[in-house]
C-alpha atoms as a PDB file:
ATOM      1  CA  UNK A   1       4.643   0.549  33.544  1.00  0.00           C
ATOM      2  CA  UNK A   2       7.490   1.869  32.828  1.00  0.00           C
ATOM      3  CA  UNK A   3       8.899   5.718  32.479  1.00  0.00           C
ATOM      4  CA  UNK A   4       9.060   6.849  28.761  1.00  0.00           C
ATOM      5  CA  UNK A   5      11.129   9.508  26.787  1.00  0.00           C
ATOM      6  CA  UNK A   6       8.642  10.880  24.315  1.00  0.00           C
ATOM      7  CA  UNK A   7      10.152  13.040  21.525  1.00  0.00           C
ATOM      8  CA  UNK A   8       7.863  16.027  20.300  1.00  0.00           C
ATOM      9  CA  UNK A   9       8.295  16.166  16.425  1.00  0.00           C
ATOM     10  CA  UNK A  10       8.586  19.866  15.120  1.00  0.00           C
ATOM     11  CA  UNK A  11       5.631  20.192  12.286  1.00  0.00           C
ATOM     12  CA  UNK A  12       2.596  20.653  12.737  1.00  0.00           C
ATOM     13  CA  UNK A  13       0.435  17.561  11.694  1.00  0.00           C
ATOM     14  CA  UNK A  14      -2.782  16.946   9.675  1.00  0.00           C
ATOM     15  CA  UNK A  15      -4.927  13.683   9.762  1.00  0.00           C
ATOM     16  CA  UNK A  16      -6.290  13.406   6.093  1.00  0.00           C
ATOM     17  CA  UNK A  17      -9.775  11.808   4.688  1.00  0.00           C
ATOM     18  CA  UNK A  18      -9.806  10.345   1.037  1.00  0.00           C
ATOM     19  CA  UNK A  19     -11.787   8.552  -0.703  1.00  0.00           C
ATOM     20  CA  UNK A  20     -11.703   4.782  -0.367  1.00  0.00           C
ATOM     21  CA  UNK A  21      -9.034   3.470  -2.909  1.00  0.00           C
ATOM     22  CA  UNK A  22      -7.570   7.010  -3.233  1.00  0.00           C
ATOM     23  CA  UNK A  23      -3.913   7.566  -4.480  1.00  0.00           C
ATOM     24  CA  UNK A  24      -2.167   9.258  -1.644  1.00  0.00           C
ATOM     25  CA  UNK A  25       0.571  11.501  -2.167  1.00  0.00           C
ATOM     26  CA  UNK A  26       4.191   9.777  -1.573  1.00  0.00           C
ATOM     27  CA  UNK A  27       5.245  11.780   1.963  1.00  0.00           C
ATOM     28  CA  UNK A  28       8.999  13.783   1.945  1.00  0.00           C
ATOM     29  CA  UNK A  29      11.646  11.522   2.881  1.00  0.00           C
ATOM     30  CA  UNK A  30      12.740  12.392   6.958  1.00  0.00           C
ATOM     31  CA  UNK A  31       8.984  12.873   8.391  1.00  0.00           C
ATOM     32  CA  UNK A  32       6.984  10.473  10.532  1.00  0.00           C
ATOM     33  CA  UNK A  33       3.530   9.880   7.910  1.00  0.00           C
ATOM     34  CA  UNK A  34       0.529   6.773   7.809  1.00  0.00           C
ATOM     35  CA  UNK A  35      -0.865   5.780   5.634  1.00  0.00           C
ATOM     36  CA  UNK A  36      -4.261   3.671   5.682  1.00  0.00           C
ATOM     37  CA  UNK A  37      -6.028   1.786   2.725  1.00  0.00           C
ATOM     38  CA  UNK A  38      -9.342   0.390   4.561  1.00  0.00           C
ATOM     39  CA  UNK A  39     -12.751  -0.458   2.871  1.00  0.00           C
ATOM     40  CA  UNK A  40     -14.665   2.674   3.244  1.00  0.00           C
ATOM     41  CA  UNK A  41     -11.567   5.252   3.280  1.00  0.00           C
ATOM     42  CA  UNK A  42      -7.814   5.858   2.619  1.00  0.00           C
ATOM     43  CA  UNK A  43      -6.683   7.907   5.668  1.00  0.00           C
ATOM     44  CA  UNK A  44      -3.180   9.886   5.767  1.00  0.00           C
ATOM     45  CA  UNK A  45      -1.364  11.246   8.788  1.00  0.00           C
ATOM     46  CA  UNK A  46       1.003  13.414   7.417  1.00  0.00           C
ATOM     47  CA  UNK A  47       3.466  17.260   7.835  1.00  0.00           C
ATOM     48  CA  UNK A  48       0.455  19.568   7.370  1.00  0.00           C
ATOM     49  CA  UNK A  49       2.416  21.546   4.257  1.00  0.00           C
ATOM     50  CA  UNK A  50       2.181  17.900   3.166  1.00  0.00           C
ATOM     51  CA  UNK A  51      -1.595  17.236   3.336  1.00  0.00           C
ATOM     52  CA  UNK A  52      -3.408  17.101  -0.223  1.00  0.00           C
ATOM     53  CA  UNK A  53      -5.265  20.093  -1.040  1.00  0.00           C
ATOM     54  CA  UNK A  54      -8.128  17.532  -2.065  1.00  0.00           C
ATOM     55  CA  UNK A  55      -8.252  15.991   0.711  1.00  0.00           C
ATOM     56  CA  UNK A  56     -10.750  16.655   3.745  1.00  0.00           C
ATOM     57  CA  UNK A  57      -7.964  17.954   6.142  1.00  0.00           C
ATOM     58  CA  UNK A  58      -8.178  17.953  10.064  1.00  0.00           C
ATOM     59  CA  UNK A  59      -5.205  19.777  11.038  1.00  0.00           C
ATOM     60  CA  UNK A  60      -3.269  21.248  14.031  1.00  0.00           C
ATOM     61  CA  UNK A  61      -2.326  18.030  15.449  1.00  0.00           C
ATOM     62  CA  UNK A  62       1.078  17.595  17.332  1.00  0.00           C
ATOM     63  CA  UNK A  63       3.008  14.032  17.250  1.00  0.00           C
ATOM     64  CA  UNK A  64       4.603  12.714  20.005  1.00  0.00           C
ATOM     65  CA  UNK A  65       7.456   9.636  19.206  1.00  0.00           C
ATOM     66  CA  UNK A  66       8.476   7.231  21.719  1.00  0.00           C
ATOM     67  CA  UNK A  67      11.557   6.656  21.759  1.00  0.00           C
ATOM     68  CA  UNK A  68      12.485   3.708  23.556  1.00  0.00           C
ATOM     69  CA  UNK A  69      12.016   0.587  21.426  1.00  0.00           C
ATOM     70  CA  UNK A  70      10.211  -2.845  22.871  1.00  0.00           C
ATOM     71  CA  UNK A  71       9.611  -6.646  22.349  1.00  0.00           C
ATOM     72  CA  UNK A  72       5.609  -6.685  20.878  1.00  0.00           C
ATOM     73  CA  UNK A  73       5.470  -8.974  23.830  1.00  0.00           C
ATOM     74  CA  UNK A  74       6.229  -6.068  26.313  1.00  0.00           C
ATOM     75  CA  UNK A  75       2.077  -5.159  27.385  1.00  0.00           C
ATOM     76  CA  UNK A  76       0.959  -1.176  28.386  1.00  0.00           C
ATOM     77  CA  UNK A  77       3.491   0.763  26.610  1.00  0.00           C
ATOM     78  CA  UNK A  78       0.518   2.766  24.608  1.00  0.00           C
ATOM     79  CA  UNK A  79      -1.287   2.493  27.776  1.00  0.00           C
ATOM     80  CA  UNK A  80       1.067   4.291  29.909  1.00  0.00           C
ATOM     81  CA  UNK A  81       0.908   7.842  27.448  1.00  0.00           C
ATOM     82  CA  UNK A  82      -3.069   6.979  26.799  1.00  0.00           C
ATOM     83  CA  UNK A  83      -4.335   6.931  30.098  1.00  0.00           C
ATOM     84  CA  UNK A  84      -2.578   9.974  31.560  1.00  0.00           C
ATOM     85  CA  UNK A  85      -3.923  12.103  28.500  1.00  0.00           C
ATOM     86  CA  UNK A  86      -7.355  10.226  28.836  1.00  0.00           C
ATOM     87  CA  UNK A  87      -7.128  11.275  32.620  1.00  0.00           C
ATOM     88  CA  UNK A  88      -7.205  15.330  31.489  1.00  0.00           C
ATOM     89  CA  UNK A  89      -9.674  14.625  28.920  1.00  0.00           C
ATOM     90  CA  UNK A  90      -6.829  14.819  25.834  1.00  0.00           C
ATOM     91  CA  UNK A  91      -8.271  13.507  22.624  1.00  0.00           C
ATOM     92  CA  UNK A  92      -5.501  11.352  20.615  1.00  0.00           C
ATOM     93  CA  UNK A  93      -4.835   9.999  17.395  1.00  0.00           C
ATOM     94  CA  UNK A  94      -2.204   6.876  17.572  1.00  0.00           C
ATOM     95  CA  UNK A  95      -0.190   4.836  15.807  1.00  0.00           C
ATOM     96  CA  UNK A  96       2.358   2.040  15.694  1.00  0.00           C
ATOM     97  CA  UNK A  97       5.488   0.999  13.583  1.00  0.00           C
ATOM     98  CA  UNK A  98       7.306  -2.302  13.794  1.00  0.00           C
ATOM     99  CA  UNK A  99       9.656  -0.106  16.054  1.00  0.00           C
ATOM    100  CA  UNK A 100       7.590   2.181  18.353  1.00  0.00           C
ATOM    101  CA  UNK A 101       4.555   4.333  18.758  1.00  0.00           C
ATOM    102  CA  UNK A 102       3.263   8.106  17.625  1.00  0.00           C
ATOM    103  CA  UNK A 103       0.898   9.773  19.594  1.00  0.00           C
ATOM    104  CA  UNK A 104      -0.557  12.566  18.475  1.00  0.00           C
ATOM    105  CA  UNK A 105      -3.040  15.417  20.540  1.00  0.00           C
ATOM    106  CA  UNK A 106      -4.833  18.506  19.038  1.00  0.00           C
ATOM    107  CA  UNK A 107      -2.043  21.675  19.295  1.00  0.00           C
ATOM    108  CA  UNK A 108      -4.723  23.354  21.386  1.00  0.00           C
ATOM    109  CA  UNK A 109      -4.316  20.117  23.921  1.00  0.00           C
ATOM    110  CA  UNK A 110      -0.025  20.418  23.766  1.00  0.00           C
ATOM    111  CA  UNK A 111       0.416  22.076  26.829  1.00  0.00           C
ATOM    112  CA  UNK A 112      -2.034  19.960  28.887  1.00  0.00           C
ATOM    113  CA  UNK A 113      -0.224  16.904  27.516  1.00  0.00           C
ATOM    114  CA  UNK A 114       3.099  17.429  28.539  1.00  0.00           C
ATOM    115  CA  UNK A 115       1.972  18.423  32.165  1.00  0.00           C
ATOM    116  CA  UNK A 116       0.306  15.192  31.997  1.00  0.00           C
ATOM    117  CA  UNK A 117       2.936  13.049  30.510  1.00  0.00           C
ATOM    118  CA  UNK A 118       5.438  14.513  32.876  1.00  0.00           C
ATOM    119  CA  UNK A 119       3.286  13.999  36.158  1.00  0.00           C
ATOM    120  CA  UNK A 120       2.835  10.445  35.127  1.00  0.00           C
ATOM    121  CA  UNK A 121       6.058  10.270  35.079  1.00  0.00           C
ATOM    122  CA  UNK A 122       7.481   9.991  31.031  1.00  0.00           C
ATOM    123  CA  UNK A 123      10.077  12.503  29.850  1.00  0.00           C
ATOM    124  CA  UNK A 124       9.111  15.114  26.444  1.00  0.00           C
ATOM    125  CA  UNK A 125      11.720  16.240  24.785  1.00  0.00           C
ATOM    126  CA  UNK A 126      11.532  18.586  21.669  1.00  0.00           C
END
């Protein structure tokens, strides 16, 4: 698998319950946010100063962005940051784009994830 930059994004993150079918709040132009419409909820990754007050809020999350960009055809890219973290027992939350992946790990977990990361070889920057 191959060696990855990963780029740690500077706010703090929140992972956001609604109700199914729930409006969610348009996110600030120049921040990484998800957005999720499923059956039985609307869930919103988002800035944590962006999070909905009405929301059921699970927050101190940091996000991770790889930075390389590959062919959907290219297999273990996730795999390569998952199973390090899974290795020291780091809970994630991920996500992809069209373009790449977001990983994020509990801000209590940050520390532990980069030494990971980095012994398995993948560059952090911040």
């Amino acid at each position: 698998m191959p060696a990855l930059t990963l780029h740690l994004l500077e706010s703090p993150y929140a992972v956001c319950r609604l109700p199914a079918g729930a409006a969610a709040p348009s996110p600030q132009p120049g921040s990484f946010s998800l957005l999720i419409q499923a059956v039985e909820e609307t869930t919103l990754v988002c800035p944590l100063d962006q999070a909905p007050s009405h929301a059921e809020i699970d927050s101190g999350w940091r996000c991770f962005r790889i930075l390389q960009v590959f062919d959907f055809s290219t297999a273990g890219i996730l795999a390569s940051v998952l199973a390090p973290l899974a290795r020291s027992g780091i809970g994630i939350f991920a996500s992809s784009t069209f373009s790449t992946d977001y990983v994020l790990v509990k801000a209590s977990d940050l520390d532990g994830a980069v030494e990971a990361l980095t012994a398995a070889g993948h560059t952090v920057t911040a």
